[in-house]
PDB file of N, CA and C in Angstrom:
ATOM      1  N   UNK A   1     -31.329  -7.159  -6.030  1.00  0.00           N
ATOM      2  CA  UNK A   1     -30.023  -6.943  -6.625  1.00  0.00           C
ATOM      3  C   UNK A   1     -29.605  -5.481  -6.516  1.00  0.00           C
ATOM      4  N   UNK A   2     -30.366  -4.717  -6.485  1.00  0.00           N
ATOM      5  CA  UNK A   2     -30.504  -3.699  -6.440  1.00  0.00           C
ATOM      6  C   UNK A   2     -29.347  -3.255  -5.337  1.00  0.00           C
ATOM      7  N   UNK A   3     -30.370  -3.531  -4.003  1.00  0.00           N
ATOM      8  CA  UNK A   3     -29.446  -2.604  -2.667  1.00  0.00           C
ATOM      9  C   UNK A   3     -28.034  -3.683  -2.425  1.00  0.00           C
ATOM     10  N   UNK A   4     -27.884  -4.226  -3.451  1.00  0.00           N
ATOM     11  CA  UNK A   4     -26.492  -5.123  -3.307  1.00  0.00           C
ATOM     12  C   UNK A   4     -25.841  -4.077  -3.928  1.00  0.00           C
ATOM     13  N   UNK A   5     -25.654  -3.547  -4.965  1.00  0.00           N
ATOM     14  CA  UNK A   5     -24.940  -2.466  -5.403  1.00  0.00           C
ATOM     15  C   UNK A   5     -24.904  -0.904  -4.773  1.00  0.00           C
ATOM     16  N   UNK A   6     -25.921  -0.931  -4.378  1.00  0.00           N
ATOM     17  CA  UNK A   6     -25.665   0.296  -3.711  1.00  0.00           C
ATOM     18  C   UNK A   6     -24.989   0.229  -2.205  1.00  0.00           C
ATOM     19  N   UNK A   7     -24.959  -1.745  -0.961  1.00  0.00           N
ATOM     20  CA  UNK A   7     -24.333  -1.692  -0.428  1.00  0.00           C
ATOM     21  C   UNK A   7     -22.708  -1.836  -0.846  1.00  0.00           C
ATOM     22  N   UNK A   8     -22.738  -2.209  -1.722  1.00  0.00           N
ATOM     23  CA  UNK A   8     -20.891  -2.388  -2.579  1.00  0.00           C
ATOM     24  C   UNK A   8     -20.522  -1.160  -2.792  1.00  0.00           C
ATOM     25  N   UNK A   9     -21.139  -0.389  -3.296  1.00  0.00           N
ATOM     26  CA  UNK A   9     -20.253   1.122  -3.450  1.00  0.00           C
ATOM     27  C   UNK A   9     -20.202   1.932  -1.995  1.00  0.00           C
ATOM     28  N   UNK A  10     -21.260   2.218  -1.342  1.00  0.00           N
ATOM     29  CA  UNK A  10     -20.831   1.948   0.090  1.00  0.00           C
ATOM     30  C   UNK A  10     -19.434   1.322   0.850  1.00  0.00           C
ATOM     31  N   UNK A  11     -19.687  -0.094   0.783  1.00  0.00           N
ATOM     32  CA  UNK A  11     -18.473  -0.220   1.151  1.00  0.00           C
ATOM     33  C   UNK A  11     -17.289  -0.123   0.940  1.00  0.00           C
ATOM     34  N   UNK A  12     -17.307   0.341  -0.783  1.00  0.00           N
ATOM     35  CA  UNK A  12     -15.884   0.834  -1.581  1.00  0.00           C
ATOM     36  C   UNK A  12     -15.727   1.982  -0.899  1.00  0.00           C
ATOM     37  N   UNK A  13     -16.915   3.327  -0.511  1.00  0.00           N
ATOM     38  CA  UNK A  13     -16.702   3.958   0.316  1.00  0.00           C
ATOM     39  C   UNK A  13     -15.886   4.335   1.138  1.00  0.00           C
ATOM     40  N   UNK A  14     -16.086   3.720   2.258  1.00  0.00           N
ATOM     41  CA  UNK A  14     -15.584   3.189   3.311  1.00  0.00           C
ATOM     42  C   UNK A  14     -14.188   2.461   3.533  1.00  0.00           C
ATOM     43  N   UNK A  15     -14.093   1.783   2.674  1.00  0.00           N
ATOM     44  CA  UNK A  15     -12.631   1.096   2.627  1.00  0.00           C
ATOM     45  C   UNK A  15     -11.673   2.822   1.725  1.00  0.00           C
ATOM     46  N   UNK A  16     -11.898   2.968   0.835  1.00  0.00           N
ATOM     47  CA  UNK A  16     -11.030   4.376   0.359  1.00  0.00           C
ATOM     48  C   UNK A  16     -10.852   5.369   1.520  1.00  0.00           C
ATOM     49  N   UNK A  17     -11.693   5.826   2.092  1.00  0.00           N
ATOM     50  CA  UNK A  17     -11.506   6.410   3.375  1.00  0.00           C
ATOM     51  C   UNK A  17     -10.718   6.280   4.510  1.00  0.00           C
ATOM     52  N   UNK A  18     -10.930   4.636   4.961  1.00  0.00           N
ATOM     53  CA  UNK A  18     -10.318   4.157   5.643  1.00  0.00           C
ATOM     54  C   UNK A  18      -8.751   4.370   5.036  1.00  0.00           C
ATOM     55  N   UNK A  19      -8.455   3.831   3.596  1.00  0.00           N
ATOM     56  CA  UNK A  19      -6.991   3.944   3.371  1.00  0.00           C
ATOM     57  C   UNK A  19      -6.679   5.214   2.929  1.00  0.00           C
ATOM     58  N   UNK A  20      -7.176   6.171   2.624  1.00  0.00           N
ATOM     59  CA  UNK A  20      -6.460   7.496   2.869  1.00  0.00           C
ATOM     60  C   UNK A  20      -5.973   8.027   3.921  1.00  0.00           C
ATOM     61  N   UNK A  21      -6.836   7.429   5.087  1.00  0.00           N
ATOM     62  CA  UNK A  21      -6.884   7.975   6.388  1.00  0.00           C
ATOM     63  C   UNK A  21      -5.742   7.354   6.879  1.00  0.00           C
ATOM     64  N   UNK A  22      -5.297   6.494   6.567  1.00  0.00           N
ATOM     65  CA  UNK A  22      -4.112   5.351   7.053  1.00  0.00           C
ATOM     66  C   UNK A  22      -2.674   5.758   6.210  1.00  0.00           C
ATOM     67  N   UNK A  23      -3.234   5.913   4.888  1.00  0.00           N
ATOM     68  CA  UNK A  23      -1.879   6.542   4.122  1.00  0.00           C
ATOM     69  C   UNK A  23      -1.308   7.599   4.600  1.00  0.00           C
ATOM     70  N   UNK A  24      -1.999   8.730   5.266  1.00  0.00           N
ATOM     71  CA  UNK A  24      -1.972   9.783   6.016  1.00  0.00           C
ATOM     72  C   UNK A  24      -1.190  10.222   7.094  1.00  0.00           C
ATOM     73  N   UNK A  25      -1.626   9.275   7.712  1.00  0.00           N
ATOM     74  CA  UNK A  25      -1.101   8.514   9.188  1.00  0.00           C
ATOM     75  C   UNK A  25       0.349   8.375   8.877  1.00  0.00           C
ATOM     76  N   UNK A  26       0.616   7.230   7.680  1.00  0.00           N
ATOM     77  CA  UNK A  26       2.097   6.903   7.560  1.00  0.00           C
ATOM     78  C   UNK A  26       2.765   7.862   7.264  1.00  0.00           C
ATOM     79  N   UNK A  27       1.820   8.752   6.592  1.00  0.00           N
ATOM     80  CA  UNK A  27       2.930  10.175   5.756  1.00  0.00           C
ATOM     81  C   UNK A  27       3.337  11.297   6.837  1.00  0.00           C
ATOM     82  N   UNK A  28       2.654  11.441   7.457  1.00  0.00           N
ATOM     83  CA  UNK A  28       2.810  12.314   9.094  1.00  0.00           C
ATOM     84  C   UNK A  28       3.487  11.405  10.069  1.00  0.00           C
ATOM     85  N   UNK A  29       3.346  10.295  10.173  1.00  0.00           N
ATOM     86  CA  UNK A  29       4.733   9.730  11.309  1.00  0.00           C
ATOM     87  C   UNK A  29       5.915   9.340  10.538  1.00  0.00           C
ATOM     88  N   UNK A  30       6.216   9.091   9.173  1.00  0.00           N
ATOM     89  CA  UNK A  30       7.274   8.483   9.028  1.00  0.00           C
ATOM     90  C   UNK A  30       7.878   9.771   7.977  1.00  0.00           C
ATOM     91  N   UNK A  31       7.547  10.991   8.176  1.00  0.00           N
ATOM     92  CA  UNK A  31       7.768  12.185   7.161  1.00  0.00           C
ATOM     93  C   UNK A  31       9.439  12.508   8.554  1.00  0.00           C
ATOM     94  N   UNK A  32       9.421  12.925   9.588  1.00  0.00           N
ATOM     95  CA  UNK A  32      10.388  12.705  10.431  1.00  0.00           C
ATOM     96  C   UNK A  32      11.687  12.192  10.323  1.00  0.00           C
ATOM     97  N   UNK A  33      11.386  11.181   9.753  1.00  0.00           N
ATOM     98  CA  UNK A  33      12.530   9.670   9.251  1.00  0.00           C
ATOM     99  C   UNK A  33      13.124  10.100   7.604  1.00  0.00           C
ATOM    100  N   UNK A  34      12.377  10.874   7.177  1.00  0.00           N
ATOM    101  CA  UNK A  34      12.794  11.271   5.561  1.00  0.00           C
ATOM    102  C   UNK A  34      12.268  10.018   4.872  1.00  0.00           C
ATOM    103  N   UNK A  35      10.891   9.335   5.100  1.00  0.00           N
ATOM    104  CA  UNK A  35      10.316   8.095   4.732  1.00  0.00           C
ATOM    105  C   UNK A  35       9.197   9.267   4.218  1.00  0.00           C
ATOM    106  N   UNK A  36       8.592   8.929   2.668  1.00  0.00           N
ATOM    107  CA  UNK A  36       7.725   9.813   2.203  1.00  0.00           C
ATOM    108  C   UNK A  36       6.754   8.694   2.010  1.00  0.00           C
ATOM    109  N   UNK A  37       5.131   8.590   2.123  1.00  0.00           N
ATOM    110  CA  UNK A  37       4.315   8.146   1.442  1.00  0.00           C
ATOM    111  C   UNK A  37       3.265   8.824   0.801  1.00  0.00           C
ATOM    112  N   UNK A  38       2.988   8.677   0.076  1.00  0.00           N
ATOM    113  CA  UNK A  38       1.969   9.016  -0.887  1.00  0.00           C
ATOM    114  C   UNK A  38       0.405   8.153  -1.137  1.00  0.00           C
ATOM    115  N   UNK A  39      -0.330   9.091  -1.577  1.00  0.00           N
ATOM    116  CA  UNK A  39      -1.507   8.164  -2.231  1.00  0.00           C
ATOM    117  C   UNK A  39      -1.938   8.736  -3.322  1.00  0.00           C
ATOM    118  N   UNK A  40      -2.459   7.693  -3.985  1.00  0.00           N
ATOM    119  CA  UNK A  40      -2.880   8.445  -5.767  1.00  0.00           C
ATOM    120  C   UNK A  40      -3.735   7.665  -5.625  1.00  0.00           C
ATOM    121  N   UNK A  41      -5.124   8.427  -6.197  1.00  0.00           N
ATOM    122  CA  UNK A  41      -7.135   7.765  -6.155  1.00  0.00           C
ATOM    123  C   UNK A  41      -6.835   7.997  -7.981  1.00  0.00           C
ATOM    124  N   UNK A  42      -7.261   7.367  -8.501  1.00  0.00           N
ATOM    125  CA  UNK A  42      -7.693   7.645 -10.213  1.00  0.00           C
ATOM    126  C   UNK A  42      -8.480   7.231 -10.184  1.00  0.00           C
ATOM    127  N   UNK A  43      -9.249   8.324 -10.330  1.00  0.00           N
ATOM    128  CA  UNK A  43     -10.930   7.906 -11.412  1.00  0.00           C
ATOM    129  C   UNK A  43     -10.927   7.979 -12.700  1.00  0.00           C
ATOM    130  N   UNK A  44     -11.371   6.729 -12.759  1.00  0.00           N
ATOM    131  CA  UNK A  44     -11.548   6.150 -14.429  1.00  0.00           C
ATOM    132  C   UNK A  44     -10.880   5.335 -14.706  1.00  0.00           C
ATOM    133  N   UNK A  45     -10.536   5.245 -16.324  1.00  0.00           N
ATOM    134  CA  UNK A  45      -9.611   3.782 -16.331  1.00  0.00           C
ATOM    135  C   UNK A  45      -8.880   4.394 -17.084  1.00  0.00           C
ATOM    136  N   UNK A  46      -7.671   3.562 -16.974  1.00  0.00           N
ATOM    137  CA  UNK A  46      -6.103   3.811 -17.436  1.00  0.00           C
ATOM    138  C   UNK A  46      -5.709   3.018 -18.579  1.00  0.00           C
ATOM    139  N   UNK A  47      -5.521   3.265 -19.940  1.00  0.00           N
ATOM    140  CA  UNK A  47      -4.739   2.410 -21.310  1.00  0.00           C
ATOM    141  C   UNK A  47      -4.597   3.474 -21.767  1.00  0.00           C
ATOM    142  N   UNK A  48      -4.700   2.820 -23.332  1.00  0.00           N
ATOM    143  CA  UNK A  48      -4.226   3.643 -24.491  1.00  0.00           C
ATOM    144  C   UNK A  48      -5.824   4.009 -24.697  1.00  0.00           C
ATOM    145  N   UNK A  49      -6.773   3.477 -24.893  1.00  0.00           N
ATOM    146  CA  UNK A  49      -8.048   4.012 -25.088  1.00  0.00           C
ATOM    147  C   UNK A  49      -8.827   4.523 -24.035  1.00  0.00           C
ATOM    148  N   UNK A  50      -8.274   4.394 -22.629  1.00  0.00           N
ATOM    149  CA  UNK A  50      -8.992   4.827 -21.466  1.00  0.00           C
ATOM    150  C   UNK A  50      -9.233   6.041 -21.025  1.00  0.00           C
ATOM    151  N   UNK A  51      -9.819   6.397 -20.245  1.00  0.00           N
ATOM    152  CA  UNK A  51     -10.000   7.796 -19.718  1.00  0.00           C
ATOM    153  C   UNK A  51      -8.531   8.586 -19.519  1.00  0.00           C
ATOM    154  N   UNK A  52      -7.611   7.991 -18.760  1.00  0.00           N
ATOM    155  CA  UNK A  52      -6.404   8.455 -18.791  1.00  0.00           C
ATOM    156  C   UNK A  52      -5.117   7.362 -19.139  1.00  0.00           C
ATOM    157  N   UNK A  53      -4.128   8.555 -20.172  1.00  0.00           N
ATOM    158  CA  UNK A  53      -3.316   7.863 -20.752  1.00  0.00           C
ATOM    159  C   UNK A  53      -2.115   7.049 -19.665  1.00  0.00           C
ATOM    160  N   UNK A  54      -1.895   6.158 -19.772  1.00  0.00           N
ATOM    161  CA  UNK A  54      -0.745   5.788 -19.414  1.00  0.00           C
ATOM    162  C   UNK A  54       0.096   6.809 -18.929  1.00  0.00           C
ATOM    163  N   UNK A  55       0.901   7.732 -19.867  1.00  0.00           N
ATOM    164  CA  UNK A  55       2.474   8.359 -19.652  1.00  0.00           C
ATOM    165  C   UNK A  55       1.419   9.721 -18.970  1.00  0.00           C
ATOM    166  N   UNK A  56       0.371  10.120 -19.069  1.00  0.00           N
ATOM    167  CA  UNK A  56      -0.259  10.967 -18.174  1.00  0.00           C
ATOM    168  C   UNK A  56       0.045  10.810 -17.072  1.00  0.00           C
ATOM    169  N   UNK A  57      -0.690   9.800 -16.471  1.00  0.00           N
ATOM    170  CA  UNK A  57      -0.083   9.109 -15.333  1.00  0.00           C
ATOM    171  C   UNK A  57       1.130   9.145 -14.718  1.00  0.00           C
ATOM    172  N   UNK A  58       1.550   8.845 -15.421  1.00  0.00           N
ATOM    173  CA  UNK A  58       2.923   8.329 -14.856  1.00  0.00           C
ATOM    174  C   UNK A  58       3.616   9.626 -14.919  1.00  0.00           C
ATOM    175  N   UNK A  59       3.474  10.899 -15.557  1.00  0.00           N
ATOM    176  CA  UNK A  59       3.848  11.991 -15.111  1.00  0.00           C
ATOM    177  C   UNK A  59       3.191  12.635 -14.081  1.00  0.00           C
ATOM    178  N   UNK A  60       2.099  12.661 -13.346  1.00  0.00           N
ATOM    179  CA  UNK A  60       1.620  12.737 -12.546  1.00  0.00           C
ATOM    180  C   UNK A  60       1.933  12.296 -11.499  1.00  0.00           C
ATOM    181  N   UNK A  61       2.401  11.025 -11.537  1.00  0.00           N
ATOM    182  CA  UNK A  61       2.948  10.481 -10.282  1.00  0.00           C
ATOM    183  C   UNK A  61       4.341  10.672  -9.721  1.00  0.00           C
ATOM    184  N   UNK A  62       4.990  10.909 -11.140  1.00  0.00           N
ATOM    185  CA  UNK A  62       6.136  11.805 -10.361  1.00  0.00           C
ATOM    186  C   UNK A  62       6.603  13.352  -9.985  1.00  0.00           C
ATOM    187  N   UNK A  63       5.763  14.098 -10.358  1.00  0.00           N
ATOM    188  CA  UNK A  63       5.097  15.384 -10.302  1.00  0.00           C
ATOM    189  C   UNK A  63       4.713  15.378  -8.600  1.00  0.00           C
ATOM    190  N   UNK A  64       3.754  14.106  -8.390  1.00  0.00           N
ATOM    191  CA  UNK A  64       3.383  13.822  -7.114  1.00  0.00           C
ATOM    192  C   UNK A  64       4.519  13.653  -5.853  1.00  0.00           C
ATOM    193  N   UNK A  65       5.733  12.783  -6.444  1.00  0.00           N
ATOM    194  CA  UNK A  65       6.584  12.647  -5.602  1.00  0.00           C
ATOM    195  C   UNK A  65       8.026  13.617  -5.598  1.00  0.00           C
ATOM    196  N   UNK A  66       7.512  14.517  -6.693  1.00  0.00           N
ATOM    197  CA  UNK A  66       8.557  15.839  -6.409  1.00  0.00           C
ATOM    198  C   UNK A  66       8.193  16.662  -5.418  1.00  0.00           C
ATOM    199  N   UNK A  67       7.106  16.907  -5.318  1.00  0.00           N
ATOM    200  CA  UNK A  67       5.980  18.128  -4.994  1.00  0.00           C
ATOM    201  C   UNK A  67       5.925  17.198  -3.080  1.00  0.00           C
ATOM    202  N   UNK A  68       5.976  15.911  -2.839  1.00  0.00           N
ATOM    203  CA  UNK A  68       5.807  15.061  -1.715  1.00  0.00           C
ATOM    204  C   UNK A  68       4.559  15.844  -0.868  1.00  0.00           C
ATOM    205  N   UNK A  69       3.316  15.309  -1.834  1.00  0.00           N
ATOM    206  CA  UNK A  69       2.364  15.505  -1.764  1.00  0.00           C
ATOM    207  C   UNK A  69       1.649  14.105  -0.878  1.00  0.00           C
ATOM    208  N   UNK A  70       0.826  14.012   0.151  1.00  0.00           N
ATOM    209  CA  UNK A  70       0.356  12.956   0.727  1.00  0.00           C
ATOM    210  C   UNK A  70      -0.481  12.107  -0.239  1.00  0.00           C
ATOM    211  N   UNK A  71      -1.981  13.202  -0.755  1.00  0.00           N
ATOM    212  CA  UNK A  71      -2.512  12.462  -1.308  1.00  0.00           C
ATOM    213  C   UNK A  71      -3.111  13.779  -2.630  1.00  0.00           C
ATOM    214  N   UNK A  72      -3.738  12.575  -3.496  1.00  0.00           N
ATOM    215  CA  UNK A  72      -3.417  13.162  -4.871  1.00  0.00           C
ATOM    216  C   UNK A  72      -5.027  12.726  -5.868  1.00  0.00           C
ATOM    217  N   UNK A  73      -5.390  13.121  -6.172  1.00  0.00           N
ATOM    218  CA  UNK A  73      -6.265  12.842  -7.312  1.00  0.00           C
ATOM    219  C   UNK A  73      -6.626  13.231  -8.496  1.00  0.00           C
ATOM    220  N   UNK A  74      -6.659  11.510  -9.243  1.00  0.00           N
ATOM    221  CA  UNK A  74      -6.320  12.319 -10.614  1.00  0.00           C
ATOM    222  C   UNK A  74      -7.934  12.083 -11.313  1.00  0.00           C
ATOM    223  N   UNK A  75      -8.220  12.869 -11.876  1.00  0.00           N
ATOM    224  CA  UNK A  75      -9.824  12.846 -12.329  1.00  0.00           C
ATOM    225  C   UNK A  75      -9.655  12.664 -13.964  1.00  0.00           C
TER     226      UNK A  75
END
């Protein structure tokens, strides 16, 4: 059971990578067009009792899309 979890975070790995690397992509070819994309990673969890608040967030994310920042992390 063991190296089942350690191959799963691995492959969470791998897939985050992959889609940054792709979000990236869109934000550098379609930045031209006045088409903005973004990415936001949050670590941890998000409520009223969670690591990060809700309206935190959500000021962050538009902070993110003033600033037209590609990618973003919120810790």
């Amino acid at each position: 059971m063991r190296s089942a979890r350690a191959h799963d975070r691995a492959a969470s790995g791998v897939t985050t990578t992959a889609a940054t690397v792709y979000y990236r992509m869109l934000h550098d070819a379609l930045a031209p067009h006045s088409v903005h994309v973004n990415h936001t990673v949050i670590v941890g969890s998000v409520g009223q009792a969670g690591q990060h608040h809700p309206d935190d967030v959500a000021d962050h994310l538009l902070r993110q899309v003033d600033a037209r920042e590609p990618l973003t992390v919120v810790r």
